[in-house]
Structure formats: C-alpha cells, structure tokens
N, C-alpha and C. Protein backbone atom coordinates (compact mmCIF):
# COMPACT_ATOMS: atom_id res chain seq x y z
N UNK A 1 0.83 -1.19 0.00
CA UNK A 1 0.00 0.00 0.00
C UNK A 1 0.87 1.26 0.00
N UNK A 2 1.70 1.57 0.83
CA UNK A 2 2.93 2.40 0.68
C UNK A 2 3.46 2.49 -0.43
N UNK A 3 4.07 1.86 -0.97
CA UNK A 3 4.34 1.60 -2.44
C UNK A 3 3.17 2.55 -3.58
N UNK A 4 2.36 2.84 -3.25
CA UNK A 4 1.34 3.20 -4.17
C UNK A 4 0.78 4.85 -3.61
N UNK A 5 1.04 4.84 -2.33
CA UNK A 5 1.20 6.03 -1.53
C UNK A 5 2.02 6.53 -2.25
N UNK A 6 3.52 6.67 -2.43
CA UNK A 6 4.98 6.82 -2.98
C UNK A 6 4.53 7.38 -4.35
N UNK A 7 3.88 6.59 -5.14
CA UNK A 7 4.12 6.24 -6.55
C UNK A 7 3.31 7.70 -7.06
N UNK A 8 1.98 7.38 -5.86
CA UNK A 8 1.01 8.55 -6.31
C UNK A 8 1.51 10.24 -5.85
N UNK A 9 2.07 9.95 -5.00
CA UNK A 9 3.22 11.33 -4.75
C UNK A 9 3.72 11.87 -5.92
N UNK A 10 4.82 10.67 -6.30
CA UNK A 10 5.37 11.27 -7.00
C UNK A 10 4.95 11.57 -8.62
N UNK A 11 3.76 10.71 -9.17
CA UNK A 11 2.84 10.98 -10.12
C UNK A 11 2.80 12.27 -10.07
N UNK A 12 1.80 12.84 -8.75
CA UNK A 12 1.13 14.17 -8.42
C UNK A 12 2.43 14.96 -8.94
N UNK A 13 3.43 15.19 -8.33
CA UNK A 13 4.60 16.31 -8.21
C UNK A 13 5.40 16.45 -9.71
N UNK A 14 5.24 15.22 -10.79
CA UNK A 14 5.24 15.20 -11.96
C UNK A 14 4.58 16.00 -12.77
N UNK A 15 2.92 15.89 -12.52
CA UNK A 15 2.38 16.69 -13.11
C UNK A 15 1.81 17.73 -12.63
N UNK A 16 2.23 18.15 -11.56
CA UNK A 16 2.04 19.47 -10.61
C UNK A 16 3.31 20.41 -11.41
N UNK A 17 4.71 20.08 -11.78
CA UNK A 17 6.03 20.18 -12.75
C UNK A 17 5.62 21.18 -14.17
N UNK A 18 4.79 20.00 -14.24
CA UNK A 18 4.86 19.73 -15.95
C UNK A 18 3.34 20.99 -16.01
N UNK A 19 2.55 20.89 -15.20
CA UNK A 19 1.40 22.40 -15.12
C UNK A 19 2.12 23.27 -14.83
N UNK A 20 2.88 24.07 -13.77
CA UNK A 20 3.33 25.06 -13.86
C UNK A 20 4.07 25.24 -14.85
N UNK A 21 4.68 24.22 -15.74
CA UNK A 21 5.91 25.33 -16.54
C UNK A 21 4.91 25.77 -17.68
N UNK A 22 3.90 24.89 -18.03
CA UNK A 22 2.79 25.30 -19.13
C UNK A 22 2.17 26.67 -18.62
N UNK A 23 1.88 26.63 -17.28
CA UNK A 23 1.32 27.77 -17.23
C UNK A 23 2.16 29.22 -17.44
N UNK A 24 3.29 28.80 -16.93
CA UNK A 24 4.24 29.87 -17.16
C UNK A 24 4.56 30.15 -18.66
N UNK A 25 4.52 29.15 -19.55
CA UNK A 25 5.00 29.15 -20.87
C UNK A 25 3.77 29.85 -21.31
N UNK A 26 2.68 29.43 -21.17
CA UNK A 26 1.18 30.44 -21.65
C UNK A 26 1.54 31.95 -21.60
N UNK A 27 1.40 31.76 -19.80
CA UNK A 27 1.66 33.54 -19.83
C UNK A 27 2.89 34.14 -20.26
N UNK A 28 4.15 33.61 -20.37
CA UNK A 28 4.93 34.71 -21.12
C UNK A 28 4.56 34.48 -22.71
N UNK A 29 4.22 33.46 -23.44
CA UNK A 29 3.59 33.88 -24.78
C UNK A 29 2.56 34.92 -25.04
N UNK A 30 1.63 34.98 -24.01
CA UNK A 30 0.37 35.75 -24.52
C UNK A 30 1.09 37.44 -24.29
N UNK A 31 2.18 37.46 -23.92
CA UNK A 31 3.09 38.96 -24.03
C UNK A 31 3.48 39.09 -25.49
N UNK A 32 3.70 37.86 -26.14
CA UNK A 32 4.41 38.33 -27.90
C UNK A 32 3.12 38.52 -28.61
N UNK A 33 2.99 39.87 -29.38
CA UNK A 33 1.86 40.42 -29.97
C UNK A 33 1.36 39.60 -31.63
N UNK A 34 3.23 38.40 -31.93
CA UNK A 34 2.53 37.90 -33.12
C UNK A 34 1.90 36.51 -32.81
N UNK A 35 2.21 36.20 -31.82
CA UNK A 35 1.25 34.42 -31.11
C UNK A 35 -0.10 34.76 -31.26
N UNK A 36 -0.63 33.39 -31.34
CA UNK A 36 -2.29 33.39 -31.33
C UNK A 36 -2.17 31.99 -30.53
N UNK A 37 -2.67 31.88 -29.28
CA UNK A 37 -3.08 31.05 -28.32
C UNK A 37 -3.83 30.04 -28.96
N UNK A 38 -3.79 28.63 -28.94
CA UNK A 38 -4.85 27.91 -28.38
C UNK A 38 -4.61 26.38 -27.93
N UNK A 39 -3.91 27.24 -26.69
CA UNK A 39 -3.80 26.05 -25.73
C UNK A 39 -4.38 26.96 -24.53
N UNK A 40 -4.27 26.50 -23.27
CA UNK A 40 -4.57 26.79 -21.63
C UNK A 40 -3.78 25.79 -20.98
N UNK A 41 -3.17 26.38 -19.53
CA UNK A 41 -2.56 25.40 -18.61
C UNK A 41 -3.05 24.26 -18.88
N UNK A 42 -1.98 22.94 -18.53
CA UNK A 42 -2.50 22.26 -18.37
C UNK A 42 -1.56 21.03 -17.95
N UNK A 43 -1.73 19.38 -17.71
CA UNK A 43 -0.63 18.84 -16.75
C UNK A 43 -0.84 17.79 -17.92
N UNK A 44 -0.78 17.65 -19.48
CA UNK A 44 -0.05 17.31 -20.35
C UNK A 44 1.09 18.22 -21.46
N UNK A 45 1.05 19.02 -21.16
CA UNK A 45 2.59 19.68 -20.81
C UNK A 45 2.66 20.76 -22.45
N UNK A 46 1.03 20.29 -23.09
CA UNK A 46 1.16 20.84 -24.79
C UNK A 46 1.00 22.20 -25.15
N UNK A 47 1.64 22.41 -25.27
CA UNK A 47 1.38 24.51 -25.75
C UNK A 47 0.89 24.31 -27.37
N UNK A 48 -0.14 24.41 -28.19
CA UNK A 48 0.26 24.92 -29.80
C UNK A 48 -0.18 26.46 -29.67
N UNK A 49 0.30 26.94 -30.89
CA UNK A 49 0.17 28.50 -31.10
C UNK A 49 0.60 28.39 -32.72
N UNK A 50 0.21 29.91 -32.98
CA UNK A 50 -0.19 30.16 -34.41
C UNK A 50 0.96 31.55 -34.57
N UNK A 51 1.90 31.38 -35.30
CA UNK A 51 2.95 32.57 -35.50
C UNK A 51 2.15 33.44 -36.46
N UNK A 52 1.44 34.44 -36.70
CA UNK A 52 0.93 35.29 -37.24
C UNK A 52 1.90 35.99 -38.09
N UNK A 53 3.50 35.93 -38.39
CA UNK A 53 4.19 36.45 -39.70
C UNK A 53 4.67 35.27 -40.29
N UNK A 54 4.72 33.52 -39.87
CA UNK A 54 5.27 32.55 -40.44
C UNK A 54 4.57 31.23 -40.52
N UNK A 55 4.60 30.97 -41.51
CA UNK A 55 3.48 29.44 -41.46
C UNK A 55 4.46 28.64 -40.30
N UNK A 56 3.23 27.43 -40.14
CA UNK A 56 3.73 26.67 -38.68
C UNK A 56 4.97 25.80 -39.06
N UNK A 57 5.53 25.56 -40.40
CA UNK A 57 6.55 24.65 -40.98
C UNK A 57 7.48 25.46 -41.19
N UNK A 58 7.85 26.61 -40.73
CA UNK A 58 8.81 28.02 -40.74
C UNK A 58 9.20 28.02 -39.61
N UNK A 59 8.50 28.24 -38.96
CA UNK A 59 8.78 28.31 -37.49
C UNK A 59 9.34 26.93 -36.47
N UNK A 60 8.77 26.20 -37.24
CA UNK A 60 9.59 24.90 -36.44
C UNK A 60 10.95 24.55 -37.11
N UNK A 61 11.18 25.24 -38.17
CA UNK A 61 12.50 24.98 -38.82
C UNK A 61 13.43 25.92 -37.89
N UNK A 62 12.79 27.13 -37.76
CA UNK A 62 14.09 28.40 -37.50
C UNK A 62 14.19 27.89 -35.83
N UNK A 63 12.94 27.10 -34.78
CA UNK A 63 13.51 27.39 -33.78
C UNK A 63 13.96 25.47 -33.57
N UNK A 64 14.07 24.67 -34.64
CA UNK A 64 15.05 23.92 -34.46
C UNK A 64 16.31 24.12 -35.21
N UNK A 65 16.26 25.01 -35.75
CA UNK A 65 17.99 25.22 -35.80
C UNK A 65 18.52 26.09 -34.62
N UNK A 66 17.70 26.58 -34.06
CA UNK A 66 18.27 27.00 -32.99
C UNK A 66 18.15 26.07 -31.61
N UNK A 67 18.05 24.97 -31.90
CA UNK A 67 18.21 23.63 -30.68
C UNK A 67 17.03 23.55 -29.77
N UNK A 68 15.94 23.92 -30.36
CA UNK A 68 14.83 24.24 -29.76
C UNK A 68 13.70 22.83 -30.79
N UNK A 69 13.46 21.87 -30.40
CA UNK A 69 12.95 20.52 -31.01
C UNK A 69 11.17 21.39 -30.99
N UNK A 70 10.12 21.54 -31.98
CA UNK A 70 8.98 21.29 -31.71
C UNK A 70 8.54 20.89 -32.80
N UNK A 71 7.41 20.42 -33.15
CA UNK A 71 6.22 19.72 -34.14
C UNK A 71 5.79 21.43 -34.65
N UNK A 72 5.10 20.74 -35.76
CA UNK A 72 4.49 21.99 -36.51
C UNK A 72 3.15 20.79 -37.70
N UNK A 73 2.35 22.06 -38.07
CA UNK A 73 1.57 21.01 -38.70
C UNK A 73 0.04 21.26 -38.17
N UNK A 74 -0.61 19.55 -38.55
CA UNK A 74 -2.24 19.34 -38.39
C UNK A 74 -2.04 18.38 -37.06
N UNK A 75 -0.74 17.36 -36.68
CA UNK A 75 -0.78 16.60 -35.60
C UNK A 75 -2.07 15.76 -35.42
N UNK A 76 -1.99 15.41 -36.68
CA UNK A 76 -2.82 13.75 -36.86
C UNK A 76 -4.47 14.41 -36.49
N UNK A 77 -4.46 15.72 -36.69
CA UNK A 77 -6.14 16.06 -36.58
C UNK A 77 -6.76 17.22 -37.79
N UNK A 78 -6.33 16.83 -38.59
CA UNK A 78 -6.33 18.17 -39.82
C UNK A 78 -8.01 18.63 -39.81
N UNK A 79 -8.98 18.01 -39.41
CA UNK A 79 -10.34 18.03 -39.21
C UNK A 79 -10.38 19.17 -38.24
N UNK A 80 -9.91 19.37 -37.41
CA UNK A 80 -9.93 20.01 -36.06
C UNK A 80 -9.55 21.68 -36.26
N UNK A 81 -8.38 21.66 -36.86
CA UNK A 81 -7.60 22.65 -38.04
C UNK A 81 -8.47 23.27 -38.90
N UNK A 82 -9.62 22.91 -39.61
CA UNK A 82 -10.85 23.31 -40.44
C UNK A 82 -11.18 24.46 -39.33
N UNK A 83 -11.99 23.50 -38.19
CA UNK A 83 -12.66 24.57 -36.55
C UNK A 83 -12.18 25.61 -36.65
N UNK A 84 -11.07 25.51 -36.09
CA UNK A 84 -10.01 26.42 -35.66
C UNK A 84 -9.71 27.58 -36.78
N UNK A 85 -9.87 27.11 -38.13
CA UNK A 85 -9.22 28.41 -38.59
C UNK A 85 -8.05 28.22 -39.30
N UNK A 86 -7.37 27.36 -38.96
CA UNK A 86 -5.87 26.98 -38.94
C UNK A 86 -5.50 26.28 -40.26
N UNK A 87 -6.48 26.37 -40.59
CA UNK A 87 -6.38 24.64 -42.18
C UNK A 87 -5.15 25.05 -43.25
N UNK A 88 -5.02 25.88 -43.07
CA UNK A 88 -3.95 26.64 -43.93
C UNK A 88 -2.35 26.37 -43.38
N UNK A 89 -2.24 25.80 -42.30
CA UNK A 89 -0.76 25.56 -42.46
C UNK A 89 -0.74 24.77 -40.97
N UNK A 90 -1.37 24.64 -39.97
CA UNK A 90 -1.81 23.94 -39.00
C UNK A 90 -1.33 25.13 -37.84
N UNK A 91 -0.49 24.59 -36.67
CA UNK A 91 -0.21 25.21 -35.62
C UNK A 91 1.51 24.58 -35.19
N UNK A 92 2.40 25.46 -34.69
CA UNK A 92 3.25 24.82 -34.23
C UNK A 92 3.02 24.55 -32.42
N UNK A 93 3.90 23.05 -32.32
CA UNK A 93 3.39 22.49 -30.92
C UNK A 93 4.38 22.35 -30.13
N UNK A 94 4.68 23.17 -28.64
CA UNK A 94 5.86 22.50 -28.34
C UNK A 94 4.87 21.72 -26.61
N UNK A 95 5.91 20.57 -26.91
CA UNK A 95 5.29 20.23 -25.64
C UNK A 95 6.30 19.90 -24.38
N UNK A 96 6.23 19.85 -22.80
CA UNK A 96 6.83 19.99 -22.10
C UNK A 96 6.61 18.41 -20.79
N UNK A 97 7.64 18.47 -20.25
CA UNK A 97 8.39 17.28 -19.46
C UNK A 97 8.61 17.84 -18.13
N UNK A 98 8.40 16.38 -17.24
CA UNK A 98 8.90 17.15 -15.65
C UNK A 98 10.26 17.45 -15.72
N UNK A 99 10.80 16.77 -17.27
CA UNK A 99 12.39 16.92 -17.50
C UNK A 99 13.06 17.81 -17.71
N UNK A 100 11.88 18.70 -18.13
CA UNK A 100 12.23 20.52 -18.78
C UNK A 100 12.61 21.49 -17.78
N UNK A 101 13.24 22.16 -17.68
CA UNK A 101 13.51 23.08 -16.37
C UNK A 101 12.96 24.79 -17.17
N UNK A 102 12.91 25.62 -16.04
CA UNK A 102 12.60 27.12 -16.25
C UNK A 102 13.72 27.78 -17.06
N UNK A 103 14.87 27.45 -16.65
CA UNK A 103 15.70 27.76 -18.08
C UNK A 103 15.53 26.99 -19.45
N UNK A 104 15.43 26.27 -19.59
CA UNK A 104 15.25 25.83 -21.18
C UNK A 104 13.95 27.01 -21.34
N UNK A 105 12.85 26.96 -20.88
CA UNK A 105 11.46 27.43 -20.89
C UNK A 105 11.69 28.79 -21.79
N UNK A 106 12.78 29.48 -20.51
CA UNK A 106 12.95 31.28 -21.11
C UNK A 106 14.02 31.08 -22.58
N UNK A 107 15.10 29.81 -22.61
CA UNK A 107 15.78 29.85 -23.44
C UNK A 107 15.09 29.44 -25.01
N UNK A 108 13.96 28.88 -24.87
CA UNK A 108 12.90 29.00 -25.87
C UNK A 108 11.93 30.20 -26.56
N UNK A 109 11.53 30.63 -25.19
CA UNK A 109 10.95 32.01 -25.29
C UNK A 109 12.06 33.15 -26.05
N UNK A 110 13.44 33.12 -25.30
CA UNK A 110 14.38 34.02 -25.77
C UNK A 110 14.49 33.90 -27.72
N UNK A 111 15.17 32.54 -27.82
CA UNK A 111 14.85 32.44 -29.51
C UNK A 111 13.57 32.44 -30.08
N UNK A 112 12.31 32.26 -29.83
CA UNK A 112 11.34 32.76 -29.96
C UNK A 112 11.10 34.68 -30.52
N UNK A 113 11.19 34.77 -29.52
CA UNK A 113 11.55 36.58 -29.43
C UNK A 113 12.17 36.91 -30.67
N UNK A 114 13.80 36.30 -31.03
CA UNK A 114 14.08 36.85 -32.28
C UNK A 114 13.97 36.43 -33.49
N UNK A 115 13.43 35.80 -33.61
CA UNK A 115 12.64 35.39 -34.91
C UNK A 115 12.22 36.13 -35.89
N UNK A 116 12.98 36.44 -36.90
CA UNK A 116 12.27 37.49 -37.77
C UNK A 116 11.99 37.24 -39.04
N UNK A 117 10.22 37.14 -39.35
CA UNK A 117 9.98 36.49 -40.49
C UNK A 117 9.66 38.01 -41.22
C-alpha cells in the first residue's frame, strides 16, 4: 500500500512540474503580440500556437535550428484545423516534461523573441 502512496506522490509532483511550466509558458507567450493562443494550462505539458508572420513549418524549422525541437503542422487532426481556422498551415506544438527546467522554458521564449519572419 505504501508503495502506491509513494508512486502517487510522485505521479502528483510530476504533473504538478509539468502544469506550472505550461502555465508559465502560456503567460509569457500571450506577451508576444505575433502568437495566437490555443492552448490553456494544463498537466499534459502541450502549448500549440499560431505565428501570425510565419506558417507553422517556418517556425519549427528556424527554432530547431536554434536547438529548440517542436512539431508543426495538423498533428494527426487536420479536421480540427478546419474549426479552428488553422487549415492553412496547422499550428506549431511545443510540448513539455517534468524533464524541462525554467531555463530551457525562457531559453525557448528568448529564440522565440528573435525570430524574424
């Protein structure tokens, strides 16, 4: 029973981790005036957003050459993308880990920032 006490601890504090840095990653995005939101906190760790000067296959190029790994695209829901608005080039996605720390977070945000399409 302890064993499962333990396990569920440390479950909780995983994704207690992995919500704050999303939440933090939300709110310093909704400061850059070319993002378009549509994610909210949350404790699967997924941010997407919409670069308003670069399609979503631009933007995942420039911020993985800058050592920054994210998805870009429809992400296996191109139906959803219609809803949204988005059908035109999808959304780029980065998603986050209890593995991720607050520096990588800002060091994303930072190359983010200079991005100039």
């Amino acid at each position: 029973k302890q064993a499962i006490i333990d396990l569920s601890a440390i479950f909780y504090q995983k994704r207690r981790k992995i919500y704050s840095l999303t939440e933090c990653l939300i709110k310093e995005l909704q400061s850059f005036a070319e993002i378009k939101l549509f994610s909210f906190p949350n404790e699967c760790g997924i941010v997407s957003f919409l670069h308003e000067n670069a399609p979503s296959e631009r933007v995942e190029e420039a911020l993985n050459e800058n050592g920054i790994i994210v998805r870009s695209g429809y992400h296996c829901a191109p139906k959803i993308h219609e809803f949204l608005g988005t059908a035109d080039g999808g959304l780029t996605r980065i998603s986050l880990s209890e593995h991720n720390t607050e520096r990588e977070l800002y060091a994303f945000l930072s190359v983010l920032s200079r991005l100039k399409f």
